[in-house]
PDB file of N, CA and C in Angstrom:
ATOM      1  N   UNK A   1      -5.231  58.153  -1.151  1.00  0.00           N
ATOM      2  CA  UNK A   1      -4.183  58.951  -0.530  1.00  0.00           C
ATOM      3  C   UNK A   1      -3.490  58.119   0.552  1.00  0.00           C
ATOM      4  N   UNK A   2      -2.293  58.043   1.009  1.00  0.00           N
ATOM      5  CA  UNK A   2      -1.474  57.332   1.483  1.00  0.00           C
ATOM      6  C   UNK A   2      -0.721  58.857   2.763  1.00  0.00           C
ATOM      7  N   UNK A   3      -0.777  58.664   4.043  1.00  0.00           N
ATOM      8  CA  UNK A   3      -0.649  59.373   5.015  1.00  0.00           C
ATOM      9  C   UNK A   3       0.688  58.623   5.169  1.00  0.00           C
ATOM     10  N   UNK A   4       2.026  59.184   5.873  1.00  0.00           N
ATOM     11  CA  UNK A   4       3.109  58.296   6.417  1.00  0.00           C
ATOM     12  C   UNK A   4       3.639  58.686   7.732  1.00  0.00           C
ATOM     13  N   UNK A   5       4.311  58.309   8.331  1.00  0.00           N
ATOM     14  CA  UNK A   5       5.081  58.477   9.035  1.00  0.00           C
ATOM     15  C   UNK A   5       6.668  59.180   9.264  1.00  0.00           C
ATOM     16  N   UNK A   6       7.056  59.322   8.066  1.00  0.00           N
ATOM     17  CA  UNK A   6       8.433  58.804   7.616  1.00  0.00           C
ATOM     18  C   UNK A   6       9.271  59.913   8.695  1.00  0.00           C
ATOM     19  N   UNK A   7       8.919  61.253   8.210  1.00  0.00           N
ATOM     20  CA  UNK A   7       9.725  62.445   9.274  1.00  0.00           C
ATOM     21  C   UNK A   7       9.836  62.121  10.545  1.00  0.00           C
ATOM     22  N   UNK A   8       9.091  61.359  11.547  1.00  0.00           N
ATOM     23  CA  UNK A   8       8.926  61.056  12.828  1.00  0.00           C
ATOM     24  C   UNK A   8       9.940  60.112  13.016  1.00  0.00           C
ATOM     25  N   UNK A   9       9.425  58.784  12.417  1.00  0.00           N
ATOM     26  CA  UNK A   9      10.525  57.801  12.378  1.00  0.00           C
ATOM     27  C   UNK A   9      11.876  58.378  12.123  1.00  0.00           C
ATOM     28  N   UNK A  10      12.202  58.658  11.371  1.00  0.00           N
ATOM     29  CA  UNK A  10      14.006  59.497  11.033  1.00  0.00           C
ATOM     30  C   UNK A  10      14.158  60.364  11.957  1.00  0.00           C
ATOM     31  N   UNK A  11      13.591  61.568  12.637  1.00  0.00           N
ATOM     32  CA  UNK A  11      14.020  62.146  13.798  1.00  0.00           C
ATOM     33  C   UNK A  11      14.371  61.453  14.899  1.00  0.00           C
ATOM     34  N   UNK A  12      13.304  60.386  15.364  1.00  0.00           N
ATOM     35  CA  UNK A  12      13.187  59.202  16.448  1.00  0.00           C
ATOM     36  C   UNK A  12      15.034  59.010  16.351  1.00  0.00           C
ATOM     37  N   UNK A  13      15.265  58.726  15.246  1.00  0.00           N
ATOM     38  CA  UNK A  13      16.343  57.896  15.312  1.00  0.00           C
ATOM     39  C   UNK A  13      17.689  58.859  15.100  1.00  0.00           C
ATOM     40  N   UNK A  14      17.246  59.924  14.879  1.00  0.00           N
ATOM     41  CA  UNK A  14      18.325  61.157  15.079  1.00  0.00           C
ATOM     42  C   UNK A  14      18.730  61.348  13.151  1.00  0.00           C
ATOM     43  N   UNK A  15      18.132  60.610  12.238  1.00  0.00           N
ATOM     44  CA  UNK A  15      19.050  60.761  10.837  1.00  0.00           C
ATOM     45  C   UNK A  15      18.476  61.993   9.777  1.00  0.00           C
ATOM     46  N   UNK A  16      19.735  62.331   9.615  1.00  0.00           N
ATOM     47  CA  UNK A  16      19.113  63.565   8.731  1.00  0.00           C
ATOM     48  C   UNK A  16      18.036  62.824   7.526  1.00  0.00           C
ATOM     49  N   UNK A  17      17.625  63.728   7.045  1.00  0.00           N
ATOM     50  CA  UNK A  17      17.095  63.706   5.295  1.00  0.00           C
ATOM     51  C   UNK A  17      18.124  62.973   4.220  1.00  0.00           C
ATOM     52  N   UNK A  18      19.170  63.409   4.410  1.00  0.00           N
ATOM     53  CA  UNK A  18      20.740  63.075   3.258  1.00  0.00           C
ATOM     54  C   UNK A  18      21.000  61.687   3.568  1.00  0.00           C
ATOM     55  N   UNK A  19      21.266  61.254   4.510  1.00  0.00           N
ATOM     56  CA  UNK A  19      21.252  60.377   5.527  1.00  0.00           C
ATOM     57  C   UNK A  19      20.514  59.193   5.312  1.00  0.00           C
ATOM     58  N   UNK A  20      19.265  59.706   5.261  1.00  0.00           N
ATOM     59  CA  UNK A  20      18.080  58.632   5.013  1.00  0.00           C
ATOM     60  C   UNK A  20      17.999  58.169   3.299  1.00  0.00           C
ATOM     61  N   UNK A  21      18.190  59.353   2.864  1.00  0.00           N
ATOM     62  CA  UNK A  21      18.219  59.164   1.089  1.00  0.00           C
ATOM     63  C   UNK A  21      19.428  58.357   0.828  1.00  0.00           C
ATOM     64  N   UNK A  22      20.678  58.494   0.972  1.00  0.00           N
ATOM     65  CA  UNK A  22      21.794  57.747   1.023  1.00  0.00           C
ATOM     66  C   UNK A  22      21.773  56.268   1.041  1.00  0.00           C
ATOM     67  N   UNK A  23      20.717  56.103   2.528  1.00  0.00           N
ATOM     68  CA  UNK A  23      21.206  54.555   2.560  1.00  0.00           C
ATOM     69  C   UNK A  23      19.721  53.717   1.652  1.00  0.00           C
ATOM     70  N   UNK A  24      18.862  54.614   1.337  1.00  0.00           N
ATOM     71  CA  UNK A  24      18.129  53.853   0.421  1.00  0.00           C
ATOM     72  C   UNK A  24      18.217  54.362  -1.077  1.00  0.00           C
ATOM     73  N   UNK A  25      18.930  54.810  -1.144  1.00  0.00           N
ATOM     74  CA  UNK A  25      19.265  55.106  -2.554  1.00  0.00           C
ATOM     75  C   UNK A  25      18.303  56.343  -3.635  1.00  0.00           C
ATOM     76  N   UNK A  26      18.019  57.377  -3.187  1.00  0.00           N
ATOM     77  CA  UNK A  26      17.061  58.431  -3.703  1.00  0.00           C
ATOM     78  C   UNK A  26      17.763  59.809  -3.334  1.00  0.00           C
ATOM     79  N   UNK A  27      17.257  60.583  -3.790  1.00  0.00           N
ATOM     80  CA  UNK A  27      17.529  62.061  -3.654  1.00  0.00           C
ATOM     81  C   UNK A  27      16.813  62.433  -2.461  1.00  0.00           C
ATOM     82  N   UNK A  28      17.499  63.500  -1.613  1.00  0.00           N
ATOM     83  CA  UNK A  28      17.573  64.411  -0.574  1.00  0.00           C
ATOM     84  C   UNK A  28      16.107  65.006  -0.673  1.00  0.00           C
ATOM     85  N   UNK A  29      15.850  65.147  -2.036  1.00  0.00           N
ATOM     86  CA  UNK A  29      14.211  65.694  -1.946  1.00  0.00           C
ATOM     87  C   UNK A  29      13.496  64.653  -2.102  1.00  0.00           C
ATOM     88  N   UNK A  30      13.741  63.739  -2.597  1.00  0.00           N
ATOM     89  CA  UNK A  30      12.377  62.266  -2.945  1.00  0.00           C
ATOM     90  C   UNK A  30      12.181  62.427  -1.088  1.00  0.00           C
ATOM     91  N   UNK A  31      13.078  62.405   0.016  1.00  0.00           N
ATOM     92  CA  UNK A  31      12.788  61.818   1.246  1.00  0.00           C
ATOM     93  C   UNK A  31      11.887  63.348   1.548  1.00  0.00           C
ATOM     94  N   UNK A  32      12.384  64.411   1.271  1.00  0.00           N
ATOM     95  CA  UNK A  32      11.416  65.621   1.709  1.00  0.00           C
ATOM     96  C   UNK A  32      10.144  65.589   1.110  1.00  0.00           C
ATOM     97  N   UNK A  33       9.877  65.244  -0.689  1.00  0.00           N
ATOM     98  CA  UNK A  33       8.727  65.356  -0.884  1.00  0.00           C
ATOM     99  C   UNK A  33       7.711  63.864  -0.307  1.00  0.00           C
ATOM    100  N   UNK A  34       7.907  62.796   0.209  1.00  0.00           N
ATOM    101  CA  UNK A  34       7.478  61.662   0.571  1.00  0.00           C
ATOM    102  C   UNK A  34       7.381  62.440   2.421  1.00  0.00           C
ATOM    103  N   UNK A  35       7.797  62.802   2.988  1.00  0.00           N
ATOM    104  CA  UNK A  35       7.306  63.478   4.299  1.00  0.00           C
ATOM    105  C   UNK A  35       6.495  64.110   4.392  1.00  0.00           C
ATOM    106  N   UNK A  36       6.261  65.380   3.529  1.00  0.00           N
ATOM    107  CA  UNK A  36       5.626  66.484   3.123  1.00  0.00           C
ATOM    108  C   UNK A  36       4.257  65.733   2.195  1.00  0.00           C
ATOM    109  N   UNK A  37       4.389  64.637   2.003  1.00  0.00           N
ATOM    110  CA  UNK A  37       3.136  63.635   1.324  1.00  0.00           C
ATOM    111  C   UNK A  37       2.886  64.233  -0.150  1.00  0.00           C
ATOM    112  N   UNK A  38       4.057  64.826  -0.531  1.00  0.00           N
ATOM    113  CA  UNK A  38       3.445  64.740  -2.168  1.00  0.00           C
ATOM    114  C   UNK A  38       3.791  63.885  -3.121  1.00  0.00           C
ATOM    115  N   UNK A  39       4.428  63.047  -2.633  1.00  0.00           N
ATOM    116  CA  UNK A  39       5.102  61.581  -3.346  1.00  0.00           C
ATOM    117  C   UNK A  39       4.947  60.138  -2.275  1.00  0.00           C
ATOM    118  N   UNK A  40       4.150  59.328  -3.367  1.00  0.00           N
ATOM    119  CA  UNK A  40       3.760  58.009  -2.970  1.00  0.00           C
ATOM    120  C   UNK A  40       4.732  56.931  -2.953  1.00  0.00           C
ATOM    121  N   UNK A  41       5.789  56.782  -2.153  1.00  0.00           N
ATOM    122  CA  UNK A  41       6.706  56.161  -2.622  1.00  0.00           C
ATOM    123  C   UNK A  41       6.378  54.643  -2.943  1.00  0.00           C
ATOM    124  N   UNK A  42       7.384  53.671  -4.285  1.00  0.00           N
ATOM    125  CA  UNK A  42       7.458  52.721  -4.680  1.00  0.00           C
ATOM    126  C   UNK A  42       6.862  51.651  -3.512  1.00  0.00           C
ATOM    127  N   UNK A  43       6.726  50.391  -3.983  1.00  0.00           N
ATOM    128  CA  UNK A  43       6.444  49.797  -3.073  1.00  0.00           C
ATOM    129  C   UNK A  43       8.182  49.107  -2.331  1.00  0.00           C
ATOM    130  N   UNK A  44       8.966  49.063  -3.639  1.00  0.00           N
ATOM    131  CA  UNK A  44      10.107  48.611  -3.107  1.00  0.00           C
ATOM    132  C   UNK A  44      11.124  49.841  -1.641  1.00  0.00           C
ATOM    133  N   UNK A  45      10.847  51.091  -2.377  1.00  0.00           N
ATOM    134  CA  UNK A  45      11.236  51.889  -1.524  1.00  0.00           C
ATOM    135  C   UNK A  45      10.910  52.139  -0.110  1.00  0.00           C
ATOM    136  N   UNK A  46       9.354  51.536  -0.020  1.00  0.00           N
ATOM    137  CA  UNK A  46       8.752  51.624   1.268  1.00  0.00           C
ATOM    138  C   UNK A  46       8.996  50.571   2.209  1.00  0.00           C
ATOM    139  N   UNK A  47       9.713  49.662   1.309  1.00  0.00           N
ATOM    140  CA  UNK A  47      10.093  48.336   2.365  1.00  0.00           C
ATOM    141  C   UNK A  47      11.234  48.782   2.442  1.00  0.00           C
ATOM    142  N   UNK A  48      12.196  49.096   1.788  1.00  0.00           N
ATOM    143  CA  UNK A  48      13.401  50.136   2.096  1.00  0.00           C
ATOM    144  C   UNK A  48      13.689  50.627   3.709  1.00  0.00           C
ATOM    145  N   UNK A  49      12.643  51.527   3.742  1.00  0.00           N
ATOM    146  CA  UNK A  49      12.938  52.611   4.893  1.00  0.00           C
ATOM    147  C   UNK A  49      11.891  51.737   5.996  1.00  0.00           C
ATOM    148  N   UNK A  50      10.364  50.527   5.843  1.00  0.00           N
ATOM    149  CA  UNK A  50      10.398  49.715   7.102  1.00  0.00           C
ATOM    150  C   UNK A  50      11.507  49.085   7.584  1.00  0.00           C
ATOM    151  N   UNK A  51      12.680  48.765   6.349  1.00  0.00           N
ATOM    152  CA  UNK A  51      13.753  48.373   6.535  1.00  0.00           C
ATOM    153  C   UNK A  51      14.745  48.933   7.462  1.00  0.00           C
ATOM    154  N   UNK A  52      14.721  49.835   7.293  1.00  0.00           N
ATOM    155  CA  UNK A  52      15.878  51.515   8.234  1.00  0.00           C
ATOM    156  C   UNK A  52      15.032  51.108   9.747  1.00  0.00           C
ATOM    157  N   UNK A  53      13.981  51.673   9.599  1.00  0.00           N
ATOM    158  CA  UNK A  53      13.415  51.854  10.956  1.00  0.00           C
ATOM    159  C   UNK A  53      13.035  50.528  11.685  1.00  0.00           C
ATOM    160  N   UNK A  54      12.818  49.158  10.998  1.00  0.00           N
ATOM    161  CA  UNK A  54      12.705  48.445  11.714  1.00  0.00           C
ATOM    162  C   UNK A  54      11.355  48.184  12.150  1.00  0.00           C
ATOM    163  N   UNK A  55      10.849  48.622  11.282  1.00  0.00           N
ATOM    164  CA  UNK A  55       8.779  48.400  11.717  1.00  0.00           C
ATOM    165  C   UNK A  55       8.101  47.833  10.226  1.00  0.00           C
ATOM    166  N   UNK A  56       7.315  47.347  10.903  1.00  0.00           N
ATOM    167  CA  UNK A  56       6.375  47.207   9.583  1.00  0.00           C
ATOM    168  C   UNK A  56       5.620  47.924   8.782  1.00  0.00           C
ATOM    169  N   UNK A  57       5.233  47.701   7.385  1.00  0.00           N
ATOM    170  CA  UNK A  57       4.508  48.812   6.482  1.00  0.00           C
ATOM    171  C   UNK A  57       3.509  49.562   7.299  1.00  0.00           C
ATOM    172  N   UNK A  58       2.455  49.109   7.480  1.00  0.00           N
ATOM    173  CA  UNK A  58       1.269  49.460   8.252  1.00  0.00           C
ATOM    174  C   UNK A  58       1.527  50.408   9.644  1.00  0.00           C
ATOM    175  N   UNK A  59       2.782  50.350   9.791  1.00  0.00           N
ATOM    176  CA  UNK A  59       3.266  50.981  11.112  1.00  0.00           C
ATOM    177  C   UNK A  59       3.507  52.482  10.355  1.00  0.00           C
ATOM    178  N   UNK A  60       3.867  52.936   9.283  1.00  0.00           N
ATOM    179  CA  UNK A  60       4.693  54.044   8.823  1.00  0.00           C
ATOM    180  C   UNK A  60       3.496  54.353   8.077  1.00  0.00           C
ATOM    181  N   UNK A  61       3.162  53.723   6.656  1.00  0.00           N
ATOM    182  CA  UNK A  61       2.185  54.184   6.074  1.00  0.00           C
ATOM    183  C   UNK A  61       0.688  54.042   5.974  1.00  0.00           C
ATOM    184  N   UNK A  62      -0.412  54.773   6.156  1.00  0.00           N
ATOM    185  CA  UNK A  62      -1.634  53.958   5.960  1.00  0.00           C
ATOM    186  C   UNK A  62      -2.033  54.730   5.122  1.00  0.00           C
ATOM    187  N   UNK A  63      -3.161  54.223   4.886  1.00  0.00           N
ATOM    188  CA  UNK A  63      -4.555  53.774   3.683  1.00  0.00           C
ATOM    189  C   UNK A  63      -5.393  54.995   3.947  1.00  0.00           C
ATOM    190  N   UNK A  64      -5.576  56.319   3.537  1.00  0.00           N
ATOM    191  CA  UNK A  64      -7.041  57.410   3.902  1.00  0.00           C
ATOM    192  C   UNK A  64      -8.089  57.179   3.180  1.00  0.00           C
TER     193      UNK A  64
END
């Protein structure tokens, strides 16, 4: 199981859900169900959004 960060980080920074899906390229729900932890996102996608926020993997997602 894979715990994240992702909702925190995107509020931090003020960006909606639409917002966040937009600039990495996914649907409005891939970013809700990946918050809500019922989707493991890609590995490319997850460097994606360390990408947005500016942190490293290990910073957003860990290992349970």
């Amino acid at each position: 199981m894979i715990l994240n960060s992702v909702k925190q980080f995107r509020e931090r920074q003020n960006i909606t859900q639409e917002q966040l899906a937009a600039v990495v390229g996914v649907s409005r729900q891939t970013i809700i169900a990946i918050e809500k932890g019922n989707y493991e996102p890609s590995l490319g996608l997850a460097l994606k959004l360390t990408k947005i926020f500016k942190i490293k993997v290990e910073d957003i997602f860990v290992l349970k």
